[in-house]
Protein backbone atom coordinates (compact mmCIF):
# COMPACT_ATOMS: atom_id res chain seq x y z
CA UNK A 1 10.63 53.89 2.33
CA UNK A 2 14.09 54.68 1.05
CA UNK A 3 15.38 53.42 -1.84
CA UNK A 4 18.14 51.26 -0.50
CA UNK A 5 15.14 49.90 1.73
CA UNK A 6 13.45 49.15 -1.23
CA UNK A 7 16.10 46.94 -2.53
CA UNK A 8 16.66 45.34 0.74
CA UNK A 9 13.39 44.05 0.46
CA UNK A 10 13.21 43.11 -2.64
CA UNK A 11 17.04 41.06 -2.45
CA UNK A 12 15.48 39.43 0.85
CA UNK A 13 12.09 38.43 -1.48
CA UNK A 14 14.28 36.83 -4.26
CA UNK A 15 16.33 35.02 -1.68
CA UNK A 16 13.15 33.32 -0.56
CA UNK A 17 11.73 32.03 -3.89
CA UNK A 18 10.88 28.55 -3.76
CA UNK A 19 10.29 25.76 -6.70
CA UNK A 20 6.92 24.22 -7.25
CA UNK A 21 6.09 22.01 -10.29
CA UNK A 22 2.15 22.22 -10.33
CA UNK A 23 -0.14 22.16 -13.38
CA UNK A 24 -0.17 25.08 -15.69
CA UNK A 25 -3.70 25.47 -15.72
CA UNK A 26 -3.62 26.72 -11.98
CA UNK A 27 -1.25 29.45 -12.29
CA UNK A 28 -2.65 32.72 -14.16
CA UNK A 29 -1.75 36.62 -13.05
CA UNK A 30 -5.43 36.59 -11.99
CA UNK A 31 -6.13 33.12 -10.41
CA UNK A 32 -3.58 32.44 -7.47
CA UNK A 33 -4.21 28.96 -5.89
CA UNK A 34 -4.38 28.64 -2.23
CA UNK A 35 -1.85 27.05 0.02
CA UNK A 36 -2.61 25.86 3.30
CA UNK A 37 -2.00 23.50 6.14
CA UNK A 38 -4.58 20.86 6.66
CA UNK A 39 -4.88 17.84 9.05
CA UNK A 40 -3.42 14.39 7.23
CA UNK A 41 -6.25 11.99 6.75
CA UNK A 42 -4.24 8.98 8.58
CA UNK A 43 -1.39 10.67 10.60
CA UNK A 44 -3.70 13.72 11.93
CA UNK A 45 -0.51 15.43 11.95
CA UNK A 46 -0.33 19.23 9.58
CA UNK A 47 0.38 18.71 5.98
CA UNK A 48 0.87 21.13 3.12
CA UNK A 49 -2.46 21.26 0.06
CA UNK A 50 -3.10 23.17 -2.33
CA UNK A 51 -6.55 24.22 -4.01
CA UNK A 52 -7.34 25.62 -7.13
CA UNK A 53 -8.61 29.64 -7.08
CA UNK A 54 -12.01 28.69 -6.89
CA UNK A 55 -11.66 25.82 -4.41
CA UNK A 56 -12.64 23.26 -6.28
CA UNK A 57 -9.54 21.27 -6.67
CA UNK A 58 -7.08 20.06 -4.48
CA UNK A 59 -3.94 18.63 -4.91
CA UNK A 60 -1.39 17.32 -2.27
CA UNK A 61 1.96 18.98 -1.51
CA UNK A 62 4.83 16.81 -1.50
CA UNK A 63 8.77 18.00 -1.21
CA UNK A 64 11.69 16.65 -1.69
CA UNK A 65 15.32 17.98 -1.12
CA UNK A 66 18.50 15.96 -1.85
CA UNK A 67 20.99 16.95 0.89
CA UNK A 68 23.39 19.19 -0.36
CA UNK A 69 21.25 21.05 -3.36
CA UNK A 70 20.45 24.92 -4.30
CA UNK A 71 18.40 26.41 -7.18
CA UNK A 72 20.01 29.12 -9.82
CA UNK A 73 16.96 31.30 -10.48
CA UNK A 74 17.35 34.42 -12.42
CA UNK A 75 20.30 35.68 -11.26
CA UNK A 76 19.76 34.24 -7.43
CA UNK A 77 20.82 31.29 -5.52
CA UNK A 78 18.51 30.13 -3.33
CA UNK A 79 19.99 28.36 -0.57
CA UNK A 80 16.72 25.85 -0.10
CA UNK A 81 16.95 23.50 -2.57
CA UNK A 82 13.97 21.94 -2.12
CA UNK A 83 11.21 21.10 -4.88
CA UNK A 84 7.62 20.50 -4.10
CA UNK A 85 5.23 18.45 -6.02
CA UNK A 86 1.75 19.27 -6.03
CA UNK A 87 -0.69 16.05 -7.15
CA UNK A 88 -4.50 15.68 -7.29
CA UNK A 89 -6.08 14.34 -4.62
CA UNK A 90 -9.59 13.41 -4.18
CA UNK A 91 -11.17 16.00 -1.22
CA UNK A 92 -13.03 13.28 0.24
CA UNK A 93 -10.32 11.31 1.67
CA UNK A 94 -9.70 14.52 3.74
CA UNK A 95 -13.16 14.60 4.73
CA UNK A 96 -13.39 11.47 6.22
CA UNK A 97 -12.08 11.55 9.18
CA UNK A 98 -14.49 14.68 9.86
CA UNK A 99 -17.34 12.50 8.87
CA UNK A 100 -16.44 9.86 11.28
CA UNK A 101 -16.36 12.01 13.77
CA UNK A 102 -19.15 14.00 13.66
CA UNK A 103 -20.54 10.41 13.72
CA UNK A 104 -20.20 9.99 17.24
CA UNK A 105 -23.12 11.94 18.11
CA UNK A 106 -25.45 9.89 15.60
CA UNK A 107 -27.12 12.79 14.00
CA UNK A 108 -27.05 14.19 10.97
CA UNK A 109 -25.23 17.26 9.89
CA UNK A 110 -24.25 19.73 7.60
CA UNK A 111 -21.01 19.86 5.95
CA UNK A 112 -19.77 23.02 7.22
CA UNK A 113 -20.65 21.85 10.92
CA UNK A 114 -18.67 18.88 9.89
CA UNK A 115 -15.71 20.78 9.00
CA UNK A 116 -15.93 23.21 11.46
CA UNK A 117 -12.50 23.17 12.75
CA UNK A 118 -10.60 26.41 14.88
CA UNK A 119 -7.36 24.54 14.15
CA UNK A 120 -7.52 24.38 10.44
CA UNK A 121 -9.76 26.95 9.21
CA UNK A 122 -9.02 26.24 5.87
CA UNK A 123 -10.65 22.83 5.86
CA UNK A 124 -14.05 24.87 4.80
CA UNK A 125 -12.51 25.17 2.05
CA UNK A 126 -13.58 21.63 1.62
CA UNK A 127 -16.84 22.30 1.34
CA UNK A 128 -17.07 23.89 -2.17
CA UNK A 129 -14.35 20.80 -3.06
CA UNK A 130 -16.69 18.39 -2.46
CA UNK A 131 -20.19 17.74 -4.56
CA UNK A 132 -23.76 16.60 -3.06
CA UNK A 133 -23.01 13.26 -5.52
CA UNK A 134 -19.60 12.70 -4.40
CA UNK A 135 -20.38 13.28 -0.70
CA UNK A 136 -23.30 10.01 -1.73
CA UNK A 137 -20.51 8.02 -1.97
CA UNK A 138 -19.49 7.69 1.73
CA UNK A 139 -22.52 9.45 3.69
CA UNK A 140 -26.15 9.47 3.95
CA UNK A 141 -27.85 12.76 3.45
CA UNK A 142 -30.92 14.28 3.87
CA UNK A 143 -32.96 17.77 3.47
CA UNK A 144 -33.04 19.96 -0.04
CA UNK A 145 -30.62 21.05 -2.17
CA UNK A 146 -30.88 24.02 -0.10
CA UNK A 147 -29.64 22.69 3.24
CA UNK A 148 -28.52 19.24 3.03
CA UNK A 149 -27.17 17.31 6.01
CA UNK A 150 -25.25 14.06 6.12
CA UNK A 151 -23.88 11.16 8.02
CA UNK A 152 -20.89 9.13 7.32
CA UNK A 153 -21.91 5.61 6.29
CA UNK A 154 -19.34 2.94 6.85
CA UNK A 155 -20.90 0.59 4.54
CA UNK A 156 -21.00 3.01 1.48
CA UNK A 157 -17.56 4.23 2.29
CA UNK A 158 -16.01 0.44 2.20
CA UNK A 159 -17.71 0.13 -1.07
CA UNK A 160 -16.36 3.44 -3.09
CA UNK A 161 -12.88 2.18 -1.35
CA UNK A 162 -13.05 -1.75 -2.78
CA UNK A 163 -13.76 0.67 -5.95
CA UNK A 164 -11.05 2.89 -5.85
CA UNK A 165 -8.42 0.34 -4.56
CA UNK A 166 -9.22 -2.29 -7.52
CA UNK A 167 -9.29 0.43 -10.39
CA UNK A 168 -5.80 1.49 -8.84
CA UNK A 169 -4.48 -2.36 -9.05
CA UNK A 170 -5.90 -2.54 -12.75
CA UNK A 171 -3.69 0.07 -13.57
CA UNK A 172 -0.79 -0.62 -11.50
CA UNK A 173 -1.25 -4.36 -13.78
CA UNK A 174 -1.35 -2.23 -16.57
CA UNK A 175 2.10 -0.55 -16.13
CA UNK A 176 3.63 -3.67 -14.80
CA UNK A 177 4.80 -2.15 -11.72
CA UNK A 178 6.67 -4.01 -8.71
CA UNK A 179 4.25 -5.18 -6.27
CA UNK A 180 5.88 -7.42 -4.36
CA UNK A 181 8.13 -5.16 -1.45
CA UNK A 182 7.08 -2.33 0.04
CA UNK A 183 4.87 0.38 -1.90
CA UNK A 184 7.10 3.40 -0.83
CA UNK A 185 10.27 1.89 -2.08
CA UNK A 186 9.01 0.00 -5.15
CA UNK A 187 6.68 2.32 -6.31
CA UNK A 188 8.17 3.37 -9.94
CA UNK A 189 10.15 -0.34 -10.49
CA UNK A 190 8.50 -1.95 -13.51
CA UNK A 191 8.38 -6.00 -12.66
CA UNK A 192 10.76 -8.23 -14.01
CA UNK A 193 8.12 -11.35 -13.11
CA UNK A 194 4.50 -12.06 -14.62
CA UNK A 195 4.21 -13.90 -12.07
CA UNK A 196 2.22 -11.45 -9.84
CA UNK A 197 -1.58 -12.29 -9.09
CA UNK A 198 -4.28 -10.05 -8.67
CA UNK A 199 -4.61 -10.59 -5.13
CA UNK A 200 -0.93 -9.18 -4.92
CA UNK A 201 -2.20 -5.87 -6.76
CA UNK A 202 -4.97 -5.32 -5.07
CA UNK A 203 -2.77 -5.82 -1.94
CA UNK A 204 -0.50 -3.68 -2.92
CA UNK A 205 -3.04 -0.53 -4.13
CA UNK A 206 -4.89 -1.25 -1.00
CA UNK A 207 -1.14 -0.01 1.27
CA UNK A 208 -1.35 3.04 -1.34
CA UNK A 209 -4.91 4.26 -0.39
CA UNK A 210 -4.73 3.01 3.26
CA UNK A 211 -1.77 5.77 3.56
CA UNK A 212 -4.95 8.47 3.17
CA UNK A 213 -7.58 6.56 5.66
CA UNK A 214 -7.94 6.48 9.36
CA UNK A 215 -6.45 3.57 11.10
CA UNK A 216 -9.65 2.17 12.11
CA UNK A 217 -11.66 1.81 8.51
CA UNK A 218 -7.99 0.99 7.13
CA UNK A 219 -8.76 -2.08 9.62
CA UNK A 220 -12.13 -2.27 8.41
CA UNK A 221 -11.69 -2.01 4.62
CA UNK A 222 -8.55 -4.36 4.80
CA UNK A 223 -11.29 -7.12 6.18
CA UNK A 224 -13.89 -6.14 4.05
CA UNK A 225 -11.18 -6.68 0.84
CA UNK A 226 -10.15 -10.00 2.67
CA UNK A 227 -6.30 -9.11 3.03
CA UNK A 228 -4.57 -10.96 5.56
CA UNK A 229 -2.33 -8.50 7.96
CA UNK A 230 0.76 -9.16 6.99
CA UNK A 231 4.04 -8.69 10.08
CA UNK A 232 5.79 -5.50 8.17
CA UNK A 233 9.08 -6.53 9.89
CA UNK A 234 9.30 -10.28 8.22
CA UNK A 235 7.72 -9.24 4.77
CA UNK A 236 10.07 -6.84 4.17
CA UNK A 237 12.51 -7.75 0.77
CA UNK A 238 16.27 -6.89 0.49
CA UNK A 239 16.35 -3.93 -1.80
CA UNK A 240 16.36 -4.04 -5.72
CA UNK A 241 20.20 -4.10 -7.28
């Protein structure tokens, strides 16, 4: 390769840079985490993850880009000036939906066979990102440590849920955040009123997870917390001023 090649490529490798604010402890020289696209839990639909070098954390990939924005780096300008977030995410909400449908057929299986999927290949990854106890919490299992197999239980799931959502309204309480509009919107307003009851947090924590489950055990755990469904298109609030 020529020279002038050379620095072709390397211009057109700058101009491609992109910004990611992840935690430090996941970036070394020798210890590259993994990107990769990987069905959404509730949608179905690709989204962005990321896992640690060894696989056994992952984190979500969010982005946001204003509409008219750039980044400076070095001496570049990159053109996309988009950021992306990268937050923890517990690896069981993506396995899930496997579970449940591996469930179909009644039997029990292992987790590779679970995951085994030709579309997202990466979703093995999975299996060193989850642990024999954490799988416990939403599956039975049975066999050695050797070869264990499991099957999603909808009982045990509902329960680690309940758990999840109310620790997640305790702390939204804690920080005093706005729970009474829409949890997309509202998310980061602190709440002018103490006049919010727990019912309204756990509501409220309960449309956070939910975004991360299937529609059907949304339905189920939504019953099982005893929230009423609520008509999206009369709740709605005018927006904060």
């Amino acid at each position: 390769m020529s020279p002038e090649s050379e620095d072709d490529t390397d211009n057109a490798r700058k101009q491609s840079q992109l910004v990611f604010l992840m935690p430090e402890k996941e970036i070394s020289r020798n210890e590259t985490p993994i990107l990769c696209h990987l069905t959404h839990p509730q949608s179905e639909k690709p989204a962005m993850f990321m896992f640690s070098n060894d696989d056994r954390k992952l984190y979500e990939v969010l982005s946001f880009k204003e509409k008219y924005s750039s980044w400076i780096i070095d001496k570049t300008v990159q053109k996309d000036g988009c950021i992306f977030l990268t937050t923890p995410i517990d690896p069981l909400f993506l396995v899930i939906p496997y579970l449940i449908k591996a469930n179909l057929s009644g039997k029990f299986m292992t987790l590779d066979q679970i995951l085994a999927d030709t579309d997202y290949p990466d979703c093995q990854r999975l299996c060193t990102a989850c642990s024999c106890d954490q799988l416990k919490n939403i599956s039975e299992s049975k066999g050695d440590d050797d070869l264990k197999a499991y099957r999603f239980n909808a009982d045990l799931a509902k329960s680690w849920l309940k758990t999840k959502i109310v620790k997640l309204a305790m702390k939204l309480k804690e920080k005093k955040q706005h729970v009474t509009s829409g949890a997309q919107s509202s998310i980061f307003i602190k709440s002018k009123s103490e006049s919010a009851h727990k019912d309204d947090y756990i509501r409220y924590a309960f449309g956070i997870v939910s975004e991360y489950l299937p529609q059907s055990l949304s339905n189920e755990v939504r019953e099982y917390l005893g929230i009423p469904e609520v008509n999206e298109t009369t709740a709605k609030e005018p927006p904060t001023k």
